[in-house]
PDB file of N, CA and C in Angstrom:
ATOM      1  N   UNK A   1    -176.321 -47.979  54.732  1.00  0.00           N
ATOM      2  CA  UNK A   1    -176.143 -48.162  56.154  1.00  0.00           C
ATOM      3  C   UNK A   1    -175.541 -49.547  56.397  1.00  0.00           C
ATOM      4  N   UNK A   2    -174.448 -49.380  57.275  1.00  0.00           N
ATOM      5  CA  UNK A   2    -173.851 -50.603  57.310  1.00  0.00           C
ATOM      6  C   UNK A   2    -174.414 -51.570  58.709  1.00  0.00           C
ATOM      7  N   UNK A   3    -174.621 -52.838  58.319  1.00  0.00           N
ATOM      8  CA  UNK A   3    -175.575 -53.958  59.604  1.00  0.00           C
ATOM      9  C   UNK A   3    -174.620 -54.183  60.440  1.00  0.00           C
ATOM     10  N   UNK A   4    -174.653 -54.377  61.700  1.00  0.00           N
ATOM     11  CA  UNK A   4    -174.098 -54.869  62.937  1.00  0.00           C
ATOM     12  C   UNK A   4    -174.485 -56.102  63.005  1.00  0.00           C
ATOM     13  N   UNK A   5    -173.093 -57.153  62.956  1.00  0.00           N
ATOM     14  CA  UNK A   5    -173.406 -58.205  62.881  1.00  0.00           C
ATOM     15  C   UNK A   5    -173.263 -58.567  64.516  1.00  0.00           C
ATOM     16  N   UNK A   6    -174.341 -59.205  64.842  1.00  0.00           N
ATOM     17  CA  UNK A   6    -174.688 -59.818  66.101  1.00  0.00           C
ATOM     18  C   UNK A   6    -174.316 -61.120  66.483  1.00  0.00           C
ATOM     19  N   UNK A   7    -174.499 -61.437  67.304  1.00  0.00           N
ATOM     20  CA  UNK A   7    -174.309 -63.333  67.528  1.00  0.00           C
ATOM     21  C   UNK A   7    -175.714 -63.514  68.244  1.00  0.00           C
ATOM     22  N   UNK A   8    -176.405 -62.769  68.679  1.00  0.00           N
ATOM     23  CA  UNK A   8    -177.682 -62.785  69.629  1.00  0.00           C
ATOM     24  C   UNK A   8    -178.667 -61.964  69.430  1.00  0.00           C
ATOM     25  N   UNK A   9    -179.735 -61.973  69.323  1.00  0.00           N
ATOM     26  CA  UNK A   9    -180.873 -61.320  68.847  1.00  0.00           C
ATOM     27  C   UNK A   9    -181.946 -61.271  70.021  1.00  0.00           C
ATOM     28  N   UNK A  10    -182.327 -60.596  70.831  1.00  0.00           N
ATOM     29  CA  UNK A  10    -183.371 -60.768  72.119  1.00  0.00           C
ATOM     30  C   UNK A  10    -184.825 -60.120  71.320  1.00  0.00           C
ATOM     31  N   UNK A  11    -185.685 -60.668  71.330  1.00  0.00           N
ATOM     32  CA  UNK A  11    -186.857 -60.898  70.934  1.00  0.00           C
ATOM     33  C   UNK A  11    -187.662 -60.513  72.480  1.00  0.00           C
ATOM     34  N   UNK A  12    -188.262 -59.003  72.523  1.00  0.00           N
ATOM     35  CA  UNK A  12    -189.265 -58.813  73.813  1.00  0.00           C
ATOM     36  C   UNK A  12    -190.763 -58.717  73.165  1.00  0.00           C
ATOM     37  N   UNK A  13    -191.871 -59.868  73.163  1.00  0.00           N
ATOM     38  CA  UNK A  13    -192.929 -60.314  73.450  1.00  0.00           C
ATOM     39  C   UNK A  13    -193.722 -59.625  74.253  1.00  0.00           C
ATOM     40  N   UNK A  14    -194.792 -58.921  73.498  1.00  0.00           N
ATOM     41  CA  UNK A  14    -195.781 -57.965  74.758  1.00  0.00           C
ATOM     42  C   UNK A  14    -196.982 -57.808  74.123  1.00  0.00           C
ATOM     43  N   UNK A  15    -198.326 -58.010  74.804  1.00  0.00           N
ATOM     44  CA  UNK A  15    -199.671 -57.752  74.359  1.00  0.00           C
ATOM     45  C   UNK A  15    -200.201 -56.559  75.161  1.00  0.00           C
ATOM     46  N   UNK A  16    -200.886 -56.107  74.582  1.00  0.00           N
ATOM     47  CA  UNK A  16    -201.648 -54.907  75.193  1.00  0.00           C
ATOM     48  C   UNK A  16    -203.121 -55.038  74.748  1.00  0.00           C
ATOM     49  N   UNK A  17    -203.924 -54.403  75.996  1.00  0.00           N
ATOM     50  CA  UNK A  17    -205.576 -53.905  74.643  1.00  0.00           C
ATOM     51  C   UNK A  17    -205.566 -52.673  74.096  1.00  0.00           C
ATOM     52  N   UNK A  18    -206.622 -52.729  73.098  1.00  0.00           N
ATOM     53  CA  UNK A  18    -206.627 -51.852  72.120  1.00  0.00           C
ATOM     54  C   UNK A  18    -208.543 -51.840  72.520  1.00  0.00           C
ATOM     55  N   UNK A  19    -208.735 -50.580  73.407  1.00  0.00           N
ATOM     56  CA  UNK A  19    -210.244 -50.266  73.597  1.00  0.00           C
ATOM     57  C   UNK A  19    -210.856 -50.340  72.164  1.00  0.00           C
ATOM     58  N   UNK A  20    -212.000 -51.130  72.231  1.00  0.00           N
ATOM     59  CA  UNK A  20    -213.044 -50.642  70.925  1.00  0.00           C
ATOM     60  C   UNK A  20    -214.249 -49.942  71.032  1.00  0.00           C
ATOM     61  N   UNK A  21    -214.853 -49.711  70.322  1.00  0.00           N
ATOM     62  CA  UNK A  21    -216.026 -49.218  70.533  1.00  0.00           C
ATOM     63  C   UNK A  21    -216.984 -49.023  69.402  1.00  0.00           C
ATOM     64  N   UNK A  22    -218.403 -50.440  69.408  1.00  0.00           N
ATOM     65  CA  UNK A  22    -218.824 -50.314  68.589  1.00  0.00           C
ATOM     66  C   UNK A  22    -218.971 -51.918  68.107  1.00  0.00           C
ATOM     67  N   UNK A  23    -218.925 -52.382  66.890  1.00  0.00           N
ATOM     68  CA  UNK A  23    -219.383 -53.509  66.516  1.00  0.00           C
ATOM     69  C   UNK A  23    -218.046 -53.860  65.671  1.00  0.00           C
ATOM     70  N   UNK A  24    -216.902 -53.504  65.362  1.00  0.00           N
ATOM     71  CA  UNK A  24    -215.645 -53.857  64.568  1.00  0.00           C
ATOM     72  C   UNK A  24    -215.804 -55.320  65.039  1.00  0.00           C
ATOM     73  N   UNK A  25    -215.712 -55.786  63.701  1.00  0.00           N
ATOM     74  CA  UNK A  25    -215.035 -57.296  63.499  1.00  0.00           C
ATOM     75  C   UNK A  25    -213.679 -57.465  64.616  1.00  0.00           C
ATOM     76  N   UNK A  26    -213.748 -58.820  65.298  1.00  0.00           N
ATOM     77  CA  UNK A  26    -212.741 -59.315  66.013  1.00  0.00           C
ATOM     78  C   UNK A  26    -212.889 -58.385  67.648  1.00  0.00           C
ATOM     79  N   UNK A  27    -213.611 -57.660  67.655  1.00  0.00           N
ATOM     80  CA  UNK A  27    -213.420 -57.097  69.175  1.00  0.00           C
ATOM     81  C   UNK A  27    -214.525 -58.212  69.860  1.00  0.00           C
ATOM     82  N   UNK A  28    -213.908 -58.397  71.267  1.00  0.00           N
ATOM     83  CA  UNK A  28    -214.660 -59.337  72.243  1.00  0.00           C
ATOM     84  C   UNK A  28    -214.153 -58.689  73.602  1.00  0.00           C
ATOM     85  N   UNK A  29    -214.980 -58.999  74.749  1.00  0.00           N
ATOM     86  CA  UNK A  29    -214.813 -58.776  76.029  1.00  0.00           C
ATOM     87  C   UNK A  29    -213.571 -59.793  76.522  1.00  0.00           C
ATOM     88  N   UNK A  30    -212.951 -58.902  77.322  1.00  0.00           N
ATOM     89  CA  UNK A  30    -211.536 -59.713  77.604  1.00  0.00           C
ATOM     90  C   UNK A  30    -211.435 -59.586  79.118  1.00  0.00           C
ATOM     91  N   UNK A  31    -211.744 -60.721  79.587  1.00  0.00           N
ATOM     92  CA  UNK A  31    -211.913 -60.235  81.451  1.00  0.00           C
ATOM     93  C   UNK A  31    -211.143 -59.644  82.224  1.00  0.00           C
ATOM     94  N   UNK A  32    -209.868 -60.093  82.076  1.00  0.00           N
ATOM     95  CA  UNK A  32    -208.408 -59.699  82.425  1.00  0.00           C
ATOM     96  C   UNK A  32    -208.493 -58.114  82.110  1.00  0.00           C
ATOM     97  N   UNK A  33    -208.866 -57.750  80.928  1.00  0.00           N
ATOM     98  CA  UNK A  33    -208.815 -56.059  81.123  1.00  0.00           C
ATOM     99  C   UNK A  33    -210.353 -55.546  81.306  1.00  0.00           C
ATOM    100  N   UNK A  34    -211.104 -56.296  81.510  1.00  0.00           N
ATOM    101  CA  UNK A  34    -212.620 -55.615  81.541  1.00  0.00           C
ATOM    102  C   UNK A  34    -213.336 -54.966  80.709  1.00  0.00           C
ATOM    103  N   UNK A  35    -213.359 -55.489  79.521  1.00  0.00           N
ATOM    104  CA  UNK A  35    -213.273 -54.303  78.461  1.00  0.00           C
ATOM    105  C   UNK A  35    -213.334 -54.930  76.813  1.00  0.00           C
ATOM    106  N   UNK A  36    -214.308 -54.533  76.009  1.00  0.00           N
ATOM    107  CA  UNK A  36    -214.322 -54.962  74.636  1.00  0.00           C
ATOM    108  C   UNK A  36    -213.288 -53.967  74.154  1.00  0.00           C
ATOM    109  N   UNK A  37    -212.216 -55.069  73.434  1.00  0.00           N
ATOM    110  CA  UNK A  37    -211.084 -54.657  73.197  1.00  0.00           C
ATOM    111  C   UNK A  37    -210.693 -55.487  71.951  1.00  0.00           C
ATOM    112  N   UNK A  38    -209.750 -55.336  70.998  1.00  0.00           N
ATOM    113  CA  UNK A  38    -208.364 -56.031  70.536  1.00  0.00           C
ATOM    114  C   UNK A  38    -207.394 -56.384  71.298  1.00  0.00           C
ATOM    115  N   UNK A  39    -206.969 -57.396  71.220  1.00  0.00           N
ATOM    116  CA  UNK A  39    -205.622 -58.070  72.181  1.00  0.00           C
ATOM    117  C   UNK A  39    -204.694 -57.891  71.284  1.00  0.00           C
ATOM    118  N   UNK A  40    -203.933 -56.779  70.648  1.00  0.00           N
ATOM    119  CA  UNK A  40    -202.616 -56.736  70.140  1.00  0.00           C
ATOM    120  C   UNK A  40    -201.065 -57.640  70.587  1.00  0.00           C
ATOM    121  N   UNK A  41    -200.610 -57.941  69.734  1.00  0.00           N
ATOM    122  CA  UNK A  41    -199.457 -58.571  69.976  1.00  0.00           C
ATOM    123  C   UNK A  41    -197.882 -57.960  69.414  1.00  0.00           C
ATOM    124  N   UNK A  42    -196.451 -57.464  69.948  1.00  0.00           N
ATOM    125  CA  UNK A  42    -195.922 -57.007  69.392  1.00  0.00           C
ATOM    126  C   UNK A  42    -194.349 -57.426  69.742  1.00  0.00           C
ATOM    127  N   UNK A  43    -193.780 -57.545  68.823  1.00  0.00           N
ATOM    128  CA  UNK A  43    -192.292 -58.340  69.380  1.00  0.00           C
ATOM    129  C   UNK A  43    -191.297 -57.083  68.793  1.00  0.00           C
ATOM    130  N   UNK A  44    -190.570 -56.942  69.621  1.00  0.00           N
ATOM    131  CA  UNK A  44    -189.612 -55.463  69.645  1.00  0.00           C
ATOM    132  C   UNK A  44    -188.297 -56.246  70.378  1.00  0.00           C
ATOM    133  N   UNK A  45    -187.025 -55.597  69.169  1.00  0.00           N
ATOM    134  CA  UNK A  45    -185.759 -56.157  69.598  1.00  0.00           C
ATOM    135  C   UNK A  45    -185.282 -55.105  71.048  1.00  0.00           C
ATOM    136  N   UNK A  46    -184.148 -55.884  71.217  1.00  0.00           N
ATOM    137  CA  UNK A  46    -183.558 -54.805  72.725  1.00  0.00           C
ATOM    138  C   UNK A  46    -183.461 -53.521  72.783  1.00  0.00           C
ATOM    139  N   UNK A  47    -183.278 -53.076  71.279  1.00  0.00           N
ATOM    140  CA  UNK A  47    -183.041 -51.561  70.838  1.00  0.00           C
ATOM    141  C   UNK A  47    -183.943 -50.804  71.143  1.00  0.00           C
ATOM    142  N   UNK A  48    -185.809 -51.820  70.777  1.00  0.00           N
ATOM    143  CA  UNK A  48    -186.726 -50.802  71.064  1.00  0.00           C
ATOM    144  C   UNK A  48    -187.551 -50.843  69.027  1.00  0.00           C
ATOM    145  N   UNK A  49    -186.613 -51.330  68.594  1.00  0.00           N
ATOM    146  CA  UNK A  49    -187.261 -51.299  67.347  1.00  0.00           C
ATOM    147  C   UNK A  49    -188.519 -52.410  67.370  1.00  0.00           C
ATOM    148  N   UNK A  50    -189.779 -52.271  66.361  1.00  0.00           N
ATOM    149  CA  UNK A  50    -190.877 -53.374  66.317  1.00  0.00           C
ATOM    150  C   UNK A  50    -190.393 -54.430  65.281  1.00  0.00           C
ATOM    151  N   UNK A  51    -190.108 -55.513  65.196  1.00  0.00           N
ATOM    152  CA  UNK A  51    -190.375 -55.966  64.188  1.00  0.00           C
ATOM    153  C   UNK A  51    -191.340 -57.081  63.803  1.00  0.00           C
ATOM    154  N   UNK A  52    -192.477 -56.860  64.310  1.00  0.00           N
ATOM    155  CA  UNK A  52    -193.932 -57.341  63.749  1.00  0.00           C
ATOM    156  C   UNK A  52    -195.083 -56.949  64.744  1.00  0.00           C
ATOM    157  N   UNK A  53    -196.084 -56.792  63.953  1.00  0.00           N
ATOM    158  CA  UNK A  53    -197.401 -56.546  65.204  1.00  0.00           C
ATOM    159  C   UNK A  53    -198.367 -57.762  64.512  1.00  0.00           C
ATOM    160  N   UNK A  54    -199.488 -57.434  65.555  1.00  0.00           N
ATOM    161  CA  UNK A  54    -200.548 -58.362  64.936  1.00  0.00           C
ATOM    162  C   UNK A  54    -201.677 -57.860  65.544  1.00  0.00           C
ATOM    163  N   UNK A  55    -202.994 -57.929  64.972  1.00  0.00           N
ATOM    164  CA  UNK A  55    -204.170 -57.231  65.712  1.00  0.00           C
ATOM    165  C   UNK A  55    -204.795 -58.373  65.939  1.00  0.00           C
ATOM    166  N   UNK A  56    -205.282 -58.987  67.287  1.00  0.00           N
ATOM    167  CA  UNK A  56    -206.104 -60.122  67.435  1.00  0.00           C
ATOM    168  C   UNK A  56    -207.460 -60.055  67.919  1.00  0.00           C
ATOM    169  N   UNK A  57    -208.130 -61.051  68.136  1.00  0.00           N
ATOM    170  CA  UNK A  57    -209.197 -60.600  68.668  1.00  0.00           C
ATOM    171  C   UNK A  57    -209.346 -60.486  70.738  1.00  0.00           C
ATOM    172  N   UNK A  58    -210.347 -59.622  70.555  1.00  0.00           N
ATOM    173  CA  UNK A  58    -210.091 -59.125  72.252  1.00  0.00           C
ATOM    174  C   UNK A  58    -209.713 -60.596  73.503  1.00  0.00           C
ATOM    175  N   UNK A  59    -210.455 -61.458  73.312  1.00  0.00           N
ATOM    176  CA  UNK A  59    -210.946 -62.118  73.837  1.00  0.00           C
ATOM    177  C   UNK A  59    -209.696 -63.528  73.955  1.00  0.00           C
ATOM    178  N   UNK A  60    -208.859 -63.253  73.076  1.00  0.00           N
ATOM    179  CA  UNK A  60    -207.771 -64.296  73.532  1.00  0.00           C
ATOM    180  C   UNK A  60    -206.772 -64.170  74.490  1.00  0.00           C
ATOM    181  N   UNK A  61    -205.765 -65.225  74.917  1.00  0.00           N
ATOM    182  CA  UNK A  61    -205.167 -65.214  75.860  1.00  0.00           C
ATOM    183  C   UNK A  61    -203.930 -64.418  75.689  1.00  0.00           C
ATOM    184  N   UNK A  62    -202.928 -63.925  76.380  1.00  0.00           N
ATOM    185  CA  UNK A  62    -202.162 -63.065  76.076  1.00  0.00           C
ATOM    186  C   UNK A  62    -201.087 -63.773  75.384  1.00  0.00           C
ATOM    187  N   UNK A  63    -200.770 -65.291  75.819  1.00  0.00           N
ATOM    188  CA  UNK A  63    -199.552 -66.404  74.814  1.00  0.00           C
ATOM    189  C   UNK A  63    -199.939 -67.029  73.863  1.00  0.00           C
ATOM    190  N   UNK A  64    -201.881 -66.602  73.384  1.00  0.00           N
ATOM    191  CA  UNK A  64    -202.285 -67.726  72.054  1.00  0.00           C
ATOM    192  C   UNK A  64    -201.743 -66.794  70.841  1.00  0.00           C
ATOM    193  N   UNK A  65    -201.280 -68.108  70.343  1.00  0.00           N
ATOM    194  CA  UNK A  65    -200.538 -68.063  69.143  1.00  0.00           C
ATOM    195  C   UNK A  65    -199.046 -67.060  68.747  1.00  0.00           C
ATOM    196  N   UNK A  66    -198.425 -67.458  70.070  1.00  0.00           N
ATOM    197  CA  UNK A  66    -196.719 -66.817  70.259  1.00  0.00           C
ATOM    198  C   UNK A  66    -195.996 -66.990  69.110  1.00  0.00           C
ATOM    199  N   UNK A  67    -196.159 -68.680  69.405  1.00  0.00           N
ATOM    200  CA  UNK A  67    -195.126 -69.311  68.856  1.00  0.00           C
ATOM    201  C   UNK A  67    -195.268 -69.333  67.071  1.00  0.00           C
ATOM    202  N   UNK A  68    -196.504 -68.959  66.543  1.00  0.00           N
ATOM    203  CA  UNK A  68    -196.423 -69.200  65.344  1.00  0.00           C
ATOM    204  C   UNK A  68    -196.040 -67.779  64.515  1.00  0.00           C
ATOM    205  N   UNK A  69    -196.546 -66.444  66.045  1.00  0.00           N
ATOM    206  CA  UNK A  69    -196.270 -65.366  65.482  1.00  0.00           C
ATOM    207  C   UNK A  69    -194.684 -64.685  65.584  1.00  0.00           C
ATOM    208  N   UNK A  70    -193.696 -65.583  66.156  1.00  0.00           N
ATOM    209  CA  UNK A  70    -192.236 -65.778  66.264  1.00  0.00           C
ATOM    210  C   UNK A  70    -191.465 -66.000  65.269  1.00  0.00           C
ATOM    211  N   UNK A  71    -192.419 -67.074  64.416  1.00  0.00           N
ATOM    212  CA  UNK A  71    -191.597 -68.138  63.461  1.00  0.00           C
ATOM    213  C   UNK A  71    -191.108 -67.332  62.288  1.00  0.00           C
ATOM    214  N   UNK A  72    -191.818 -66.250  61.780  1.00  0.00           N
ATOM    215  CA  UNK A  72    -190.847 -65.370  60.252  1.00  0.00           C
ATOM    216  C   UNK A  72    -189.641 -65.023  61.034  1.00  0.00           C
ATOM    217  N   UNK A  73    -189.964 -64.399  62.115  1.00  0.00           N
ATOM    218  CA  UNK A  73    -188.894 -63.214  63.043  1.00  0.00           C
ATOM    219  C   UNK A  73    -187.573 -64.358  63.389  1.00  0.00           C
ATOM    220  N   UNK A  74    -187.862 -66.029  63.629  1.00  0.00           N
ATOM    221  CA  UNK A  74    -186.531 -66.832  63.562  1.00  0.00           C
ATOM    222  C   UNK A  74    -185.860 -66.915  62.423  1.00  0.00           C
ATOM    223  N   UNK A  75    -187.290 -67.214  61.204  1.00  0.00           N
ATOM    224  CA  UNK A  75    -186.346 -67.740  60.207  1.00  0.00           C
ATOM    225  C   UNK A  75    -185.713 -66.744  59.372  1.00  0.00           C
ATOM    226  N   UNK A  76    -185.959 -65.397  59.876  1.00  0.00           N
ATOM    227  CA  UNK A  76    -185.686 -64.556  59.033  1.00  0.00           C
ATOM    228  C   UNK A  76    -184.077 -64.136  59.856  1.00  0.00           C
ATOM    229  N   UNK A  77    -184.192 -64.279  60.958  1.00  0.00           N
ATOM    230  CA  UNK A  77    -182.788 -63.714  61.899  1.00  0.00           C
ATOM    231  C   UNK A  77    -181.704 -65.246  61.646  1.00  0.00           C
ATOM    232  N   UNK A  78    -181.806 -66.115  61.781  1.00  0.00           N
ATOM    233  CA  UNK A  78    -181.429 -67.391  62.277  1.00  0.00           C
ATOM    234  C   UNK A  78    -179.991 -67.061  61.398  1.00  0.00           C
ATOM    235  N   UNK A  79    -180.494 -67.037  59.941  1.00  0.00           N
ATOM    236  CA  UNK A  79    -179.660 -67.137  58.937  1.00  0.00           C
ATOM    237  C   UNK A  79    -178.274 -66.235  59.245  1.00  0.00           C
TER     238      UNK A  79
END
């Protein structure tokens, strides 16, 4: 398959919860959704494709730890 070379890469940033139920490691009450949950994190190009997730714990903010979960997805595109 041949790559489309780009000059621009748009990176769309989105958290969601992930209901739990039960005692799983990392679930916490998250006020904003009301609800013992996972705070998932997922960065998807313009196309719609994912290219990374992350499962966090419920209870964090929807921008903790953006920027560090960005950094493969630059250094890997930049080039």
């Amino acid at each position: 398959m041949k790559r489309k070379k780009k000059q621009r890469l748009i990176v769309d940033v989105d958290s969601t919860e992930d209901p739990a139920h039960g005692k799983q490691e990392n679930v916490a009450f998250n006020g904003h959704f009301g609800k013992n949950c996972f705070h998932r994190l997922f960065a998807f190009t313009s196309d719609g494709d994912c290219l990374r997730a992350k499962l966090r714990p419920g209870a964090v903010h929807s921008a903790d730890g953006v920027l560090e979960f960005l950094d493969p997805i630059v250094k890997r595109y930049r080039s």
